[in-house]
Protein backbone atom coordinates (compact mmCIF):
# COMPACT_ATOMS: atom_id res chain seq x y z
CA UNK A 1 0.00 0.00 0.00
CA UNK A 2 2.46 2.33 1.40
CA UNK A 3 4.05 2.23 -2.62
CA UNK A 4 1.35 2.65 -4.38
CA UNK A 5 -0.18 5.92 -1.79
CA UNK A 6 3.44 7.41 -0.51
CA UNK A 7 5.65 7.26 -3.87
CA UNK A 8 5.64 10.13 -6.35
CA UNK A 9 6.66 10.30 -9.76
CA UNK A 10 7.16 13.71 -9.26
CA UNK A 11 8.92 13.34 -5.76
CA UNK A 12 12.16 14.90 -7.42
CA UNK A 13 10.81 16.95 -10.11
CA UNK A 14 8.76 19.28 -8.39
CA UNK A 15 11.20 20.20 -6.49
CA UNK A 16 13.14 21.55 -9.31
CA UNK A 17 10.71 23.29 -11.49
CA UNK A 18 8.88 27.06 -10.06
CA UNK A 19 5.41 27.60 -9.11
CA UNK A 20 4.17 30.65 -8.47
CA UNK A 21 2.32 30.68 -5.20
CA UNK A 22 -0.23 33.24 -4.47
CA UNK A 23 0.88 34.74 -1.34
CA UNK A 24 3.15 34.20 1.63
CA UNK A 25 3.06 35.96 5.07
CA UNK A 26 5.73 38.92 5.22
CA UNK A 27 6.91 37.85 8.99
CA UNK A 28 7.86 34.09 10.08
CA UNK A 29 4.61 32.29 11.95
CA UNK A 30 5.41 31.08 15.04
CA UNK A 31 3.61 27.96 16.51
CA UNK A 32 2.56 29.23 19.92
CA UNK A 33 4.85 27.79 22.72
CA UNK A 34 8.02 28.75 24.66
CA UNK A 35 10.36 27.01 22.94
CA UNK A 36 12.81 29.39 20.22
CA UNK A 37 13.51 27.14 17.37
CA UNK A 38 10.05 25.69 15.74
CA UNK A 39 9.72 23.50 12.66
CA UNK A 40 7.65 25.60 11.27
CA UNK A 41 9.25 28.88 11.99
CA UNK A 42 12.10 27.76 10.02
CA UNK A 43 10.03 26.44 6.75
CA UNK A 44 8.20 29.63 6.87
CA UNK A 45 11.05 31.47 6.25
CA UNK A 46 11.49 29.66 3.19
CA UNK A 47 9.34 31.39 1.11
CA UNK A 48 10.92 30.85 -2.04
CA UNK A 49 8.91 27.87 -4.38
CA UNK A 50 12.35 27.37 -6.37
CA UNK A 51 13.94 25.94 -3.26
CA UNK A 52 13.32 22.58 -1.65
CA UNK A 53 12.34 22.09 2.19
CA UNK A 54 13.45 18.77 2.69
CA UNK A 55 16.56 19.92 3.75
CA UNK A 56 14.89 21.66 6.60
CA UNK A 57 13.22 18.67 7.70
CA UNK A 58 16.15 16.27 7.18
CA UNK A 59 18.36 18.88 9.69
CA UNK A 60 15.28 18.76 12.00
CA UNK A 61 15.31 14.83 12.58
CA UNK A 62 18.89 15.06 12.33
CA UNK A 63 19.38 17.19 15.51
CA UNK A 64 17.74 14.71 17.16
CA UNK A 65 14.03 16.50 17.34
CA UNK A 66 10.56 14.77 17.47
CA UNK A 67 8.45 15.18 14.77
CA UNK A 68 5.07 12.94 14.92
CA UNK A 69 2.69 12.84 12.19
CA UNK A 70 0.18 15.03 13.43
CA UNK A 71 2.97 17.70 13.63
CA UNK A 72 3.36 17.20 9.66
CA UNK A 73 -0.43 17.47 9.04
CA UNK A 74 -0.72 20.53 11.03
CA UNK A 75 2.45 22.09 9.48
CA UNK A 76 0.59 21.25 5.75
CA UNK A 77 -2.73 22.93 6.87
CA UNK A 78 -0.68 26.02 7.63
CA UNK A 79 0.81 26.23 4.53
CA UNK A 80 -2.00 25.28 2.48
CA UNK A 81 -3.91 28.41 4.35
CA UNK A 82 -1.51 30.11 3.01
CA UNK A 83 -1.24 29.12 -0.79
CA UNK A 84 2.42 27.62 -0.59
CA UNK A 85 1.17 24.49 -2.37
CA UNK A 86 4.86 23.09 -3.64
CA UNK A 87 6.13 23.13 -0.06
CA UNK A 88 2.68 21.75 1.39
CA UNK A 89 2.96 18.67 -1.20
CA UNK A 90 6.94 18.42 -0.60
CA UNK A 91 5.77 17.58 3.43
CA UNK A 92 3.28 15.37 2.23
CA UNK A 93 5.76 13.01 0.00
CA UNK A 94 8.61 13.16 2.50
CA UNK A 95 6.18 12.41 5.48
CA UNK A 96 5.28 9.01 3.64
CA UNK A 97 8.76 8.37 1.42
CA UNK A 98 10.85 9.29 4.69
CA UNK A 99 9.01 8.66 8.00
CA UNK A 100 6.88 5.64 6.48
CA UNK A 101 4.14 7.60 7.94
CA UNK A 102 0.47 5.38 6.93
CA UNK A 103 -1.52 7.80 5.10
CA UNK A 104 -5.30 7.95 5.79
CA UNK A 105 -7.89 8.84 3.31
CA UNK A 106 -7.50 12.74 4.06
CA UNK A 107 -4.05 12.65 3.97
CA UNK A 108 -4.70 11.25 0.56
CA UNK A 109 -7.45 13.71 0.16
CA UNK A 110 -4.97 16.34 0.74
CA UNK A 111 -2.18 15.04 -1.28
CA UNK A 112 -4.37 14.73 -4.36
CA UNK A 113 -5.43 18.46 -4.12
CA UNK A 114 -2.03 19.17 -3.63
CA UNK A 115 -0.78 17.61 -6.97
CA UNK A 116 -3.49 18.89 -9.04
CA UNK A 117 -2.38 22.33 -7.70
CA UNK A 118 1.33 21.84 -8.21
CA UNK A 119 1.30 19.10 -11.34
CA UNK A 120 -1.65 19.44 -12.66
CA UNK A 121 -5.53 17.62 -13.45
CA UNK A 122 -3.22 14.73 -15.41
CA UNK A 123 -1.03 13.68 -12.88
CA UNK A 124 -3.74 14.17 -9.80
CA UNK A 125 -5.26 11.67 -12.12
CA UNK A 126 -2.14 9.20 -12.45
CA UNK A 127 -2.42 9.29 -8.53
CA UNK A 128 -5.67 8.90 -7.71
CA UNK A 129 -6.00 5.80 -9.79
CA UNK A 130 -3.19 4.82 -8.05
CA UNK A 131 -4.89 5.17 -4.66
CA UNK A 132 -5.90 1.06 -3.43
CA UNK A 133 -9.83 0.42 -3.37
CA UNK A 134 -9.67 0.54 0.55
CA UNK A 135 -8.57 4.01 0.62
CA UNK A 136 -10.75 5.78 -2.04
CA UNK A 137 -14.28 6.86 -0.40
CA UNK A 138 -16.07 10.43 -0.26
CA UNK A 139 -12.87 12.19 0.91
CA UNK A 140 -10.96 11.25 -2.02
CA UNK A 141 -13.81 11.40 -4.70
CA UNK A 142 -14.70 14.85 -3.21
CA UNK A 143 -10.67 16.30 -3.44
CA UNK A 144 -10.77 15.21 -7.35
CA UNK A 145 -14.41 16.67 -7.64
CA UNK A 146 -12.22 19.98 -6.55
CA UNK A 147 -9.81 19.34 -8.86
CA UNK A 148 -11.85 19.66 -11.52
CA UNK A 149 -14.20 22.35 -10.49
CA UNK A 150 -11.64 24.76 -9.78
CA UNK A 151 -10.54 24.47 -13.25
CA UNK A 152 -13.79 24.63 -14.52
CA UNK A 153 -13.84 21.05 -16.19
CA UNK A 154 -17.77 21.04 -15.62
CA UNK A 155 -18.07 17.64 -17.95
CA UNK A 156 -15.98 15.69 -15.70
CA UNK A 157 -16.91 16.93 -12.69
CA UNK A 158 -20.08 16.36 -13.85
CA UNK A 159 -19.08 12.36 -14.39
CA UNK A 160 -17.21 12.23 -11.07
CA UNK A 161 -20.38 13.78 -9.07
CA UNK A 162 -22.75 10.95 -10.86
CA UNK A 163 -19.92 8.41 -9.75
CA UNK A 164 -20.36 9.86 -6.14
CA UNK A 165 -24.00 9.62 -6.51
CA UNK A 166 -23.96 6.04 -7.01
CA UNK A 167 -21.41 5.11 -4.39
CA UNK A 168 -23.64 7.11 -2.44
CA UNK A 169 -21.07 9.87 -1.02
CA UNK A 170 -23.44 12.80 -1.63
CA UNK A 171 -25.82 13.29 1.50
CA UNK A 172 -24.51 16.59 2.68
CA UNK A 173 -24.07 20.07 1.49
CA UNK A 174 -20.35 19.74 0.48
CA UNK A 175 -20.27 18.29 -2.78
CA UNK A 176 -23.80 20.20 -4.10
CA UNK A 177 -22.04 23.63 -3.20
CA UNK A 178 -18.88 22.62 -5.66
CA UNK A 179 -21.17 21.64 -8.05
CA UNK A 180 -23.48 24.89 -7.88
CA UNK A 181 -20.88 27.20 -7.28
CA UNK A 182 -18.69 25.46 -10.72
CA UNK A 183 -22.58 25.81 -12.42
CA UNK A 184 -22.62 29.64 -11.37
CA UNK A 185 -19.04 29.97 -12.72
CA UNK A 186 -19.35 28.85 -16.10
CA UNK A 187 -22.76 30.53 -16.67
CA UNK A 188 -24.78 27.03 -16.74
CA UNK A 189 -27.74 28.62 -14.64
CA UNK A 190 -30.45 25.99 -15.73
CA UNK A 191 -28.31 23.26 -14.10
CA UNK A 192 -27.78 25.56 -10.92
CA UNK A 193 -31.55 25.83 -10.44
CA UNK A 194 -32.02 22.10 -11.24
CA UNK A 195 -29.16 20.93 -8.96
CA UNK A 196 -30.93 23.32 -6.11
CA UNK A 197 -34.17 21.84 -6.92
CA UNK A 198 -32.52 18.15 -6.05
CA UNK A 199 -31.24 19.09 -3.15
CA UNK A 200 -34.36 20.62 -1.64
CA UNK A 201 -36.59 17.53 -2.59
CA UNK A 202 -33.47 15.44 -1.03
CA UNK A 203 -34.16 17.60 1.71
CA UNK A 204 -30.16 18.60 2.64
CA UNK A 205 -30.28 22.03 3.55
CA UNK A 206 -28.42 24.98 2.08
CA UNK A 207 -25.41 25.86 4.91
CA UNK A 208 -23.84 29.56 4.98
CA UNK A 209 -21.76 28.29 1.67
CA UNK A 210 -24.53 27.40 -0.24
CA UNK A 211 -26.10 31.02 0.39
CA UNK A 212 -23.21 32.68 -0.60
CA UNK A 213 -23.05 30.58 -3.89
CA UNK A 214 -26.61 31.46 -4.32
CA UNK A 215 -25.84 34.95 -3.63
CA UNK A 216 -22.65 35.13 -6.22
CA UNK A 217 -24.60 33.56 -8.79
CA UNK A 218 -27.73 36.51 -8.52
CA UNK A 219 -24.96 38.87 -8.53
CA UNK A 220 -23.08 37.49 -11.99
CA UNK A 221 -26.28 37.43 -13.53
CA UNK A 222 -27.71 40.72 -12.11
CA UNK A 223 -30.72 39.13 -11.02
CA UNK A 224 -31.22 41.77 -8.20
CA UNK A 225 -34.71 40.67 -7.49
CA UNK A 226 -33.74 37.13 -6.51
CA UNK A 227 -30.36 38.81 -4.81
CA UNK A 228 -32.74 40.76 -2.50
CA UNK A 229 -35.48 37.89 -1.50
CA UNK A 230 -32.63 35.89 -1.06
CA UNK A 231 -30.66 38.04 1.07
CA UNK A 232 -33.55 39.06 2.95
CA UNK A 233 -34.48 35.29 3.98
CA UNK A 234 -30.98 35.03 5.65
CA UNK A 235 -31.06 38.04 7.33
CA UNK A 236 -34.59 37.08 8.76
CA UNK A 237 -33.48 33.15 8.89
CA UNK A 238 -32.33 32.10 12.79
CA UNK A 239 -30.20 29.67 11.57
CA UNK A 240 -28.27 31.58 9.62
CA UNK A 241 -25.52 33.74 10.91
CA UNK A 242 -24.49 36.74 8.43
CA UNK A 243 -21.19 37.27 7.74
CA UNK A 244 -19.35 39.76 5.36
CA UNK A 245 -19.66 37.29 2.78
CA UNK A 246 -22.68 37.79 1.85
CA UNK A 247 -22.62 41.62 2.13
CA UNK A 248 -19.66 42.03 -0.07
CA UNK A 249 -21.28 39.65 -2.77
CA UNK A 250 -24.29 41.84 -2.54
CA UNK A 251 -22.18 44.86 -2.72
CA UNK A 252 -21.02 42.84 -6.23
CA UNK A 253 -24.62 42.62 -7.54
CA UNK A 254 -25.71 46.13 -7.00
CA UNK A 255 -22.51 47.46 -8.09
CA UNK A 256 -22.66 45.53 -11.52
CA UNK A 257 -26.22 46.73 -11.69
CA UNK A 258 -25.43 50.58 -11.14
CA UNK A 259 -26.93 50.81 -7.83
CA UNK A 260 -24.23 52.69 -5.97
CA UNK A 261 -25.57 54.00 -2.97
CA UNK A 262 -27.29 50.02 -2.32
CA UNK A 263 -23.51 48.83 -3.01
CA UNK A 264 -22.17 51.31 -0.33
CA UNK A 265 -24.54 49.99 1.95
CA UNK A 266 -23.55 46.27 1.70
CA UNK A 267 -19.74 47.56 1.75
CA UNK A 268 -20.74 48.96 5.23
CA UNK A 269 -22.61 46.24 6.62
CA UNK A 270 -19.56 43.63 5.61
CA UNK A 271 -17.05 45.66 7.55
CA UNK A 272 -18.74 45.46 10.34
CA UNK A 273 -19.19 41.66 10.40
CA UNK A 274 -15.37 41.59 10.22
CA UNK A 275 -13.82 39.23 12.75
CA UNK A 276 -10.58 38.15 13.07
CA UNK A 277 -11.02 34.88 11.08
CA UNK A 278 -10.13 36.06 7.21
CA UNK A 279 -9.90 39.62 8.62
CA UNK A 280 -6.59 40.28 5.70
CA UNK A 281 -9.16 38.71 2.95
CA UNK A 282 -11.93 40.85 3.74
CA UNK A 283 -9.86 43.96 3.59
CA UNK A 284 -8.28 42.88 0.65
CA UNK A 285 -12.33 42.50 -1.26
CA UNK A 286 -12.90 46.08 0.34
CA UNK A 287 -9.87 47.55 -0.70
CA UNK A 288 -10.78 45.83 -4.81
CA UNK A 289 -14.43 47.57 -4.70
CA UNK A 290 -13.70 50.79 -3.33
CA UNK A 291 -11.57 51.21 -6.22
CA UNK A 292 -13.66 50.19 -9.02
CA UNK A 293 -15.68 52.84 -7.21
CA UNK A 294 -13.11 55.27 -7.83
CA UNK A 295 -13.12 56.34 -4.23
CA UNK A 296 -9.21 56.37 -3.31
CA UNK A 297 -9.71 58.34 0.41
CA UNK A 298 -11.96 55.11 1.48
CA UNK A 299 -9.22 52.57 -0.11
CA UNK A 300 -6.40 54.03 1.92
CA UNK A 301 -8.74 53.87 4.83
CA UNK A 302 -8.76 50.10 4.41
CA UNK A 303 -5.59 49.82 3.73
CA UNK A 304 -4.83 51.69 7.33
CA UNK A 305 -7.00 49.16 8.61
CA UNK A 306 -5.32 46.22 6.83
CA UNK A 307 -2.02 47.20 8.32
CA UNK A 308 -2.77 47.30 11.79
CA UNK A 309 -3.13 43.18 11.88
CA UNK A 310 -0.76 41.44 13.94
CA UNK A 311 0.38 40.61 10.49
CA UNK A 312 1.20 41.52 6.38
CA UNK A 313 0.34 39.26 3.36
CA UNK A 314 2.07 39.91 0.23
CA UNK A 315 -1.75 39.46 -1.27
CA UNK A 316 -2.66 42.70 0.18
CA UNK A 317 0.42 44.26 -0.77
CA UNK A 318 -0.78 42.78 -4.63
CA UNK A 319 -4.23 43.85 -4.12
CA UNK A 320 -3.57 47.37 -2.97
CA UNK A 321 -1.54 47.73 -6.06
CA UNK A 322 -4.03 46.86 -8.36
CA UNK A 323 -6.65 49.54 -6.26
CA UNK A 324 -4.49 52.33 -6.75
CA UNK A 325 -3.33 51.00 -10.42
CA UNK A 326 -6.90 51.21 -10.95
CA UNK A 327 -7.36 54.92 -9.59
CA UNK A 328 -4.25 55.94 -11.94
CA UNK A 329 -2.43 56.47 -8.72
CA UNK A 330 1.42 55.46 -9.78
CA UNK A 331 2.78 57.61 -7.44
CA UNK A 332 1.02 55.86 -4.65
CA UNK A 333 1.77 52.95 -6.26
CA UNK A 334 5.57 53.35 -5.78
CA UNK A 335 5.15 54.69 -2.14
CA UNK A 336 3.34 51.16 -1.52
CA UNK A 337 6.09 49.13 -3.39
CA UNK A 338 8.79 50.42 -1.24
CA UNK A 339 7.14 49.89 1.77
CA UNK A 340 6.89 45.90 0.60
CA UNK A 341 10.53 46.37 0.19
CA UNK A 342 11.24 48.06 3.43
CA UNK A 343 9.75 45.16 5.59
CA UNK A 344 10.43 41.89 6.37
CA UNK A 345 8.81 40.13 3.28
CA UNK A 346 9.45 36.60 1.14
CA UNK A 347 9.89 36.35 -2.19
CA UNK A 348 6.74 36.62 -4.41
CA UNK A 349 7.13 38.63 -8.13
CA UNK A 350 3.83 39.09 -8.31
CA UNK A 351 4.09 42.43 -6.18
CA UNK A 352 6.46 44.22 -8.00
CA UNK A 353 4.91 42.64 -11.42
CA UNK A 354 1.80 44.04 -10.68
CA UNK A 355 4.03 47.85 -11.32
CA UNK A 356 6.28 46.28 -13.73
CA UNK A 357 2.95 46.09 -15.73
CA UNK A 358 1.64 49.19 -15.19
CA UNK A 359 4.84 50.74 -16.75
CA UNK A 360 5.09 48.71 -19.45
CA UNK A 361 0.98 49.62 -20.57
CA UNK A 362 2.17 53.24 -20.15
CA UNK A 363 5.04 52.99 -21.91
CA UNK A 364 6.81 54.21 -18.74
CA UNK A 365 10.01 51.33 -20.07
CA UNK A 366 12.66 53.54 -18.24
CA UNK A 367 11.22 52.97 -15.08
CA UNK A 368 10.27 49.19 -15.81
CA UNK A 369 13.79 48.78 -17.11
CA UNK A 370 15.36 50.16 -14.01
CA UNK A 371 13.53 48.32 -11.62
CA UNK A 372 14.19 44.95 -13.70
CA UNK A 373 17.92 46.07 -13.18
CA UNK A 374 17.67 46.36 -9.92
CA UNK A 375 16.13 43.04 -9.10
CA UNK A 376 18.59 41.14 -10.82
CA UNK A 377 21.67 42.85 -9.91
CA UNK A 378 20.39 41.91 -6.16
CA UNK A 379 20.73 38.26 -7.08
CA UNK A 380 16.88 37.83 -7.51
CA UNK A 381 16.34 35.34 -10.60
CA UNK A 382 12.86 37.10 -11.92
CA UNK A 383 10.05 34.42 -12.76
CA UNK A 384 8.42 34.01 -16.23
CA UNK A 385 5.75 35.98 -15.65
CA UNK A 386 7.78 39.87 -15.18
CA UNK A 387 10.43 38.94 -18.53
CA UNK A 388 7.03 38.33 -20.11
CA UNK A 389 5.49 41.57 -19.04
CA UNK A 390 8.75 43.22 -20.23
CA UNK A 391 8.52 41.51 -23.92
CA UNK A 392 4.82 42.13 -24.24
CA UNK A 393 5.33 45.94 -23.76
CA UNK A 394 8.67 46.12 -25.85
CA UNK A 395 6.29 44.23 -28.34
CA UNK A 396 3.37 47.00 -28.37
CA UNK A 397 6.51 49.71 -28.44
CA UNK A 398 7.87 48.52 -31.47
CA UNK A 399 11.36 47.31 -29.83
CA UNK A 400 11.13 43.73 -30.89
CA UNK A 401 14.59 42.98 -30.41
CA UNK A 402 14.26 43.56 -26.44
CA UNK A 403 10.92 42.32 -27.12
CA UNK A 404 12.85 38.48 -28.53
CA UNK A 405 15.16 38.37 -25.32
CA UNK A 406 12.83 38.71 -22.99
CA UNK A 407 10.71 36.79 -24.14
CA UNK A 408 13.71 34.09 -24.27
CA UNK A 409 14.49 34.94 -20.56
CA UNK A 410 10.65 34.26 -20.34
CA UNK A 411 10.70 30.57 -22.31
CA UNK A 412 14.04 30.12 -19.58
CA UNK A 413 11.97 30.86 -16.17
CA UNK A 414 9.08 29.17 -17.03
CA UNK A 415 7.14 26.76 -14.75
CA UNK A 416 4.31 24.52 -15.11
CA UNK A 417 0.69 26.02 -15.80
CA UNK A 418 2.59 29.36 -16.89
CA UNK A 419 1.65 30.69 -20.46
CA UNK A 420 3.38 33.29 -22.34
CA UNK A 421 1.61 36.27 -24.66
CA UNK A 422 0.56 34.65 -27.19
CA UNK A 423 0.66 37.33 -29.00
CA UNK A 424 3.57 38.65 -28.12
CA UNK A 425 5.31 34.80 -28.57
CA UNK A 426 3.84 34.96 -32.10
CA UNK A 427 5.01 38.51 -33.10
CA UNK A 428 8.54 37.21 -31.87
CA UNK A 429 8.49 34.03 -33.92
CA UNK A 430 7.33 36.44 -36.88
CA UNK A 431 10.21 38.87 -36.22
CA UNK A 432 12.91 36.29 -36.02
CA UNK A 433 11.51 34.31 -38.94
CA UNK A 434 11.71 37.50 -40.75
CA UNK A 435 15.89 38.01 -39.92
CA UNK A 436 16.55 34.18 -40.66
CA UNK A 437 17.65 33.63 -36.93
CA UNK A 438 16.00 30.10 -36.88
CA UNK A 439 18.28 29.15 -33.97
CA UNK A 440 16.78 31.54 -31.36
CA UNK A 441 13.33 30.60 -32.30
CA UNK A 442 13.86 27.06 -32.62
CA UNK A 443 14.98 27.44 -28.72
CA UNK A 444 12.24 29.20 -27.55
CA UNK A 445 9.84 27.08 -29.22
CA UNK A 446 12.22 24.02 -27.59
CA UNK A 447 11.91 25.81 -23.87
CA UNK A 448 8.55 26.44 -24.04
CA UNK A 449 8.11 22.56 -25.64
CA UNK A 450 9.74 20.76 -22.71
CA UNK A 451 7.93 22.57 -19.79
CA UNK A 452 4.77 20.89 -20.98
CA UNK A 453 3.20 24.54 -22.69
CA UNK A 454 3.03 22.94 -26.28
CA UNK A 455 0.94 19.98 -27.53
CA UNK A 456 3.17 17.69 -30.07
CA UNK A 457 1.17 18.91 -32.75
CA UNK A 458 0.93 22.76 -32.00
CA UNK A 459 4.82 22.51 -31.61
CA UNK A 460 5.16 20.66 -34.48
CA UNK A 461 2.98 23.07 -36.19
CA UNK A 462 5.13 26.14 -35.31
CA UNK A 463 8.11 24.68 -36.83
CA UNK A 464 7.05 24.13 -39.57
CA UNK A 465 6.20 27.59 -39.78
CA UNK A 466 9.74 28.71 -39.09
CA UNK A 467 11.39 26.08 -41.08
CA UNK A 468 9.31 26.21 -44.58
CA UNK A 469 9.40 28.81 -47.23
CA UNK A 470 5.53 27.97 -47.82
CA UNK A 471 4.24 27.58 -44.27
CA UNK A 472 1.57 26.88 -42.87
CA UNK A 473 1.48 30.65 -41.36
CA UNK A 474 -2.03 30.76 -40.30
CA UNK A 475 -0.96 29.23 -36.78
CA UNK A 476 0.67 32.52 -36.26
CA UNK A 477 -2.54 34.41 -37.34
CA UNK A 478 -4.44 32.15 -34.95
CA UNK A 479 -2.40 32.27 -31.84
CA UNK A 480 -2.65 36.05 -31.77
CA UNK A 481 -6.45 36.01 -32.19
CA UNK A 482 -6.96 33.49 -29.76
CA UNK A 483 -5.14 35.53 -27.07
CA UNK A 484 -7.03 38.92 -27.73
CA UNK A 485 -10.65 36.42 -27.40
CA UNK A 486 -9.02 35.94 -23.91
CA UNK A 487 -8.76 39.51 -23.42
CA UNK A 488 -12.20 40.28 -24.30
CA UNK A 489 -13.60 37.29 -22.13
CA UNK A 490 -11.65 38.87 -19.31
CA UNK A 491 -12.79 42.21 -20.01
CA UNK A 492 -16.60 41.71 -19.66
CA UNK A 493 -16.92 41.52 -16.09
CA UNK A 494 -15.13 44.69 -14.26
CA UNK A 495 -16.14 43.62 -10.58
């Protein structure tokens, strides 16, 4: 058993390739107790995704510590809360492969979430078929149900609920929220209504998730009327305790619908149903509508707020970027970006991408080129995503030789799940094409190709392109089209 559930086939491998994780704390967590040196105090202070922790937890045994199982699973909760899946799954393979710990069917659970998050849908796949009969119930079918739903496969999440149906793991709320809230995502609203209609005549009751699904899904749709009744049956509704939640989804709907004044309303009921639990994530939705309200003196008013917790995430330090982004504020912007540099913070790029960006979209390159020069002369090695940023706005500027090496420095940083501009990757191919410099091309395409970006045929497709005087060109043509589609999906829904 212990083969089949604790080895990895990508025990060594995801060690070595990047993920970029969402957010890290900027100060080392500290377990509370008296002693000075905690396990976890040391692997929070290794923020960086690039670099293994299994060191840290060899030294640990090594010096003679205990370390129990329930220590590990603890430890992986915490950095799962916090979005520092590589590190999280690392634990989880070494706590099996090293310690021989058994695994139980939500440490499996976990695991599989884990790998879909770090590896991808495929390989969670590879494992849990992998996973012996004994071991696979709810738990596990409900962490691939996840998988799936948060990447909006809806068909095979669709095929994996009707599996749970059968086996008869679906008698609660849990797996009907997934399934409604994946519905409300991808716009399939007859389902939604049919799927609440089942659950009702199966008589499971909505919980405080389902409500806020419900709510979200009035609010994408601008269905204020049902918003309202709905809202108005939890507020009136004993067994249902309000929480900002649902006030900052409302806020959503009567935002999208033009009703200001009702969306400054919810805004002020949600902040003050802040508690401590999630208090940085409700400042951080705050801080995101106040600014697509334009109002800047009630965003740094949040922001005030946000920095008086015991603690600093490097997602508020993104978010409140992207507010005063929004609200044309660079200068602000800057002030905010030093003060992430100023305290005690772990690597994450996507703070100083998020002004990276902005320059490049103004065509502010001195600026974006200086602070690029910065970072690396520190010793930083930049991730994909920033040399990308650089070669998409070289790109729109006309500089497509700068725009060709970073996009190579791109193709040489990348990690799993990352994409590059397509549009910018097929201007470059079309540049160098153009000068005859086959070699540089054919090694982009070859970076790009091994990290998993390209199908065999699109790859194969794109050389040919390169390589032949009579082409077939249109995948160029394609490629760029396809990527401004994505724009405009992006682009329809503001809040």
């Amino acid at each position: 058993m212990r083969n089949l559930v604790g080895s990895n086939p990508w025990r060594f491998s995801g060690v070595s390739r990047i993920l970029r994780v969402l957010f890290y704390s900027t100060e080392a967590q500290t377990p509370s107790s008296t002693t000075v040196d905690y396990l976890y105090s040391r692997i929070s202070r290794s923020g960086n995704p690039r670099v293994s922790i299994v060191p840290v937890l060899n030294q640990w045994v090594e010096e003679g510590r205990d370390l129990k199982q329930a220590k590990l699973q603890k430890i992986i909760r915490q950095l799962r809360k916090y979005h520092r899946f590589r590190h999280a799954l690392q634990i989880s393979e070494w706590m099996s492969d090293e310690r021989n710990h058994g695994l139980s069917s939500g440490d499996i659970a976990v695991r599989l979430d884990l790998i879909s998050k770090v590896h991808g849908l495929e390989q969670a796949k590879k494992y849990f078929d992998s996973i012996p009969d004994s071991l696979t119930g709810y738990q596990t079918y409900g962490a691939l149900l996840n998988c799936y739903a948060e990447k909006k496969y809806f068909e095979e999440a669709e095929a994996i609920f009707q599996k749970m149906r059968e086996l008869d793991f679906v008698k609660g709320p849990l797996s009907y929220n997934v399934m409604l809230k994946l519905y409300s995502q991808v716009g399939k609203h007859e389902k939604f209504d049919i799927l609440m209609q089942e659950m009702e005549g199966k008589g499971i009751k909505c919980n405080k998730a389902t409500f806020n699904i419900r709510l979200n899904a009035y609010s994408a749709t601008s269905d204020i009327e049902g918003m309202e009744k709905l809202l108005m049956k939890m507020e009136t509704d004993p067994s249902v305790i309000m929480d900002w939640n649902a006030y900052v989804a409302a806020a959503k709907g009567y935002l999208k619908a033009g009703q200001v004044e009702k969306g400054l309303t919810m805004l002020r009921r949600a902040e003050k149903l802040i508690g401590n639990q999630g208090k940085w994530f409700a400042y951080e939705q705050l801080l995101a509508l106040y600014a697509v309200l334009g109002n800047k003196d009630e965003v740094y008013r949040i922001w005030n707020l946000y920095k008086s917790m015991d603690r600093l995430y490097n997602s508020g330090y993104v978010c409140m970027l992207r507010s005063l982004l929004k609200l044309d504020d660079i200068d602000g912007s800057e002030k905010i970006l030093e003060e992430w540099e100023s305290g005690k913070t772990c690597l994450d790029f996507r703070v100083p991408y998020i002004l990276i960006s902005a320059y490049c979209r103004k065509g502010l390159f001195e600026k974006a080129e200086a602070y690029v020069k910065r970072l690396t002369e520190s010793g930083k090695e930049l991730d994909a995503g920033i040399w990308n940023c650089m070669s998409t706005g070289y790109r729109m500027n006309g500089q497509m030789e700068k725009a060709v090496e970073t996009m190579k420095n791109a193709a040489l940083a990348c990690q799993p799940e990352w994409k590059p501009n397509r549009f910018t990757l097929a201007s470059c191919l079309e540049y160098l094409k153009g000068k005859g410099d086959m070699e540089v091309a054919h090694e982009i395409l070859r970076l790009l190709k091994e990290q998993g970006l390209f199908s065999t045929g699109m790859y194969n497709r794109l050389l040919n392109c390169i390589n032949n005087e009579n082409p077939d060109s249109g995948i160029l043509d394609e490629m760029k089209k396809d990527h401004l589609m994505k724009e405009d999906d992006q682009a329809i829904n503001v809040i």
